[in-house]
Protein backbone atom coordinates (compact mmCIF):
# COMPACT_ATOMS: atom_id res chain seq x y z
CA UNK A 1 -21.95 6.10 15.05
CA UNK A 2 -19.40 4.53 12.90
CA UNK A 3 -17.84 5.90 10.10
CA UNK A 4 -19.51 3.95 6.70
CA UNK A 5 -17.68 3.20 3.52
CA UNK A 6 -20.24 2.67 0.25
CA UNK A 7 -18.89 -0.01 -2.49
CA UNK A 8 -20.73 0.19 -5.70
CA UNK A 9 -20.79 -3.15 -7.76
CA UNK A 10 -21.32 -2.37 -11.09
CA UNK A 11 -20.66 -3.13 -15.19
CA UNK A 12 -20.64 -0.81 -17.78
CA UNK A 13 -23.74 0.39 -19.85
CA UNK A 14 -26.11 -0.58 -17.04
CA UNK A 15 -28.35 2.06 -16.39
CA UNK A 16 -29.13 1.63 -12.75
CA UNK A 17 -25.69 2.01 -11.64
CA UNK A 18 -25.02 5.20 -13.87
CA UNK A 19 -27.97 6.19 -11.89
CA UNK A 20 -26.46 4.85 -8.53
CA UNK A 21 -23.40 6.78 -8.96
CA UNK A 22 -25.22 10.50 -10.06
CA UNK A 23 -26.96 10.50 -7.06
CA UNK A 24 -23.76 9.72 -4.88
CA UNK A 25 -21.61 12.02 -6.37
CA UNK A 26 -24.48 15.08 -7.28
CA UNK A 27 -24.47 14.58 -2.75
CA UNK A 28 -20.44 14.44 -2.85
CA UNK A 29 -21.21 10.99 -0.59
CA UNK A 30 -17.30 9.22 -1.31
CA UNK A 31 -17.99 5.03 -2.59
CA UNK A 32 -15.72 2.88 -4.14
CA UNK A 33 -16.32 1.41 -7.09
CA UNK A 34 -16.04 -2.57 -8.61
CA UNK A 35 -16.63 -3.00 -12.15
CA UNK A 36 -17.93 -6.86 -12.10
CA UNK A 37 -17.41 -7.37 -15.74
CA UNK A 38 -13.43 -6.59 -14.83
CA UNK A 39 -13.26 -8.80 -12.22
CA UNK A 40 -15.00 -12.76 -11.80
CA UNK A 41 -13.56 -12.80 -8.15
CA UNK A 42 -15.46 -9.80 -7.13
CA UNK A 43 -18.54 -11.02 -9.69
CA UNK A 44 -18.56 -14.57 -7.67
CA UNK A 45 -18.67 -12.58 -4.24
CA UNK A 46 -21.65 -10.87 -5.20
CA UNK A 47 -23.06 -13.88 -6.32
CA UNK A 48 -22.46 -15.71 -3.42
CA UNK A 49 -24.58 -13.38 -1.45
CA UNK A 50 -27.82 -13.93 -3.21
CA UNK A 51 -27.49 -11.20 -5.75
CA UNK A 52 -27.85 -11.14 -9.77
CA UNK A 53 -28.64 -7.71 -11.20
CA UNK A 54 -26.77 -5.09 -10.56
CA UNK A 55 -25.56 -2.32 -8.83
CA UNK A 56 -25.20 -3.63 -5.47
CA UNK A 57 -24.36 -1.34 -2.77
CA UNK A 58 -22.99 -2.17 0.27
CA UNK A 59 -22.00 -0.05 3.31
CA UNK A 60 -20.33 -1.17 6.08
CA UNK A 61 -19.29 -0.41 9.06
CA UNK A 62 -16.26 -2.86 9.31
CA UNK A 63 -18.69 -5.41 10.61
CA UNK A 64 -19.99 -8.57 8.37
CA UNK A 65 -22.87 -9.01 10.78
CA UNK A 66 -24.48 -5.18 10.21
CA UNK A 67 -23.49 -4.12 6.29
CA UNK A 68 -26.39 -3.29 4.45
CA UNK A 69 -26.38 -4.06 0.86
CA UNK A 70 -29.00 -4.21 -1.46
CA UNK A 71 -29.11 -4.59 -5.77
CA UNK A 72 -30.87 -1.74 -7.80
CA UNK A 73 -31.07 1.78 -7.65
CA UNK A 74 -32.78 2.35 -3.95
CA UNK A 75 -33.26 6.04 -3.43
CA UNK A 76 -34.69 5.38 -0.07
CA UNK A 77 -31.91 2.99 0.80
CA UNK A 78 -29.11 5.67 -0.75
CA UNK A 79 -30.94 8.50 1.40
CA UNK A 80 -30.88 6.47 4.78
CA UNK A 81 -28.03 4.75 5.21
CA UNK A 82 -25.39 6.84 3.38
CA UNK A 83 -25.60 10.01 5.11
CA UNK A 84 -23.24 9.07 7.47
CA UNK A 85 -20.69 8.43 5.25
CA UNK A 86 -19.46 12.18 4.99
CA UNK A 87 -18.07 11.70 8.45
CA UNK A 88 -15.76 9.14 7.38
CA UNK A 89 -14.21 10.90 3.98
């Protein structure tokens, strides 16, 4: 399997993403983190790809065509695809 790396799209004060990143790092699961409100460029991307709350997660693989990303705070989401990513760190 391929190692995954985990961006977190998020703003300040919004509690899903707090929420997002306690569960990461309680699991010590490495992500990068993109605060939208910091950045329009990285705010349009998101956008672009259908999505208006946030956080948005995505991990990839390194290819477009199998990322997963999703908006909210998806335990069940978090717990499948991210356990994997300790491999890569």
């Amino acid at each position: 399997m391929k190692p995954r790396t985990i961006t977190l799209y998020s703003k300040p004060n919004c509690q899903p993403c707090k929420a997002t990143k306690r569960w990461l790092d309680k699991r010590n699961i490495p992500y990068t983190e993109v605060d939208i409100s910091a950045s329009p460029a990285d705010l349009e991307a998101i956008q672009s790809l259908g999505f208006q709350e946030v956080p948005v997660v995505i991990v990839s693989t390194g290819d477009p065509e199998t990322d997963l990303m999703w908006s909210g705070l998806v335990v069940a989401n978090l717990e499948k695809y991210t356990h994997s990513t300790k491999a890569a760190a």
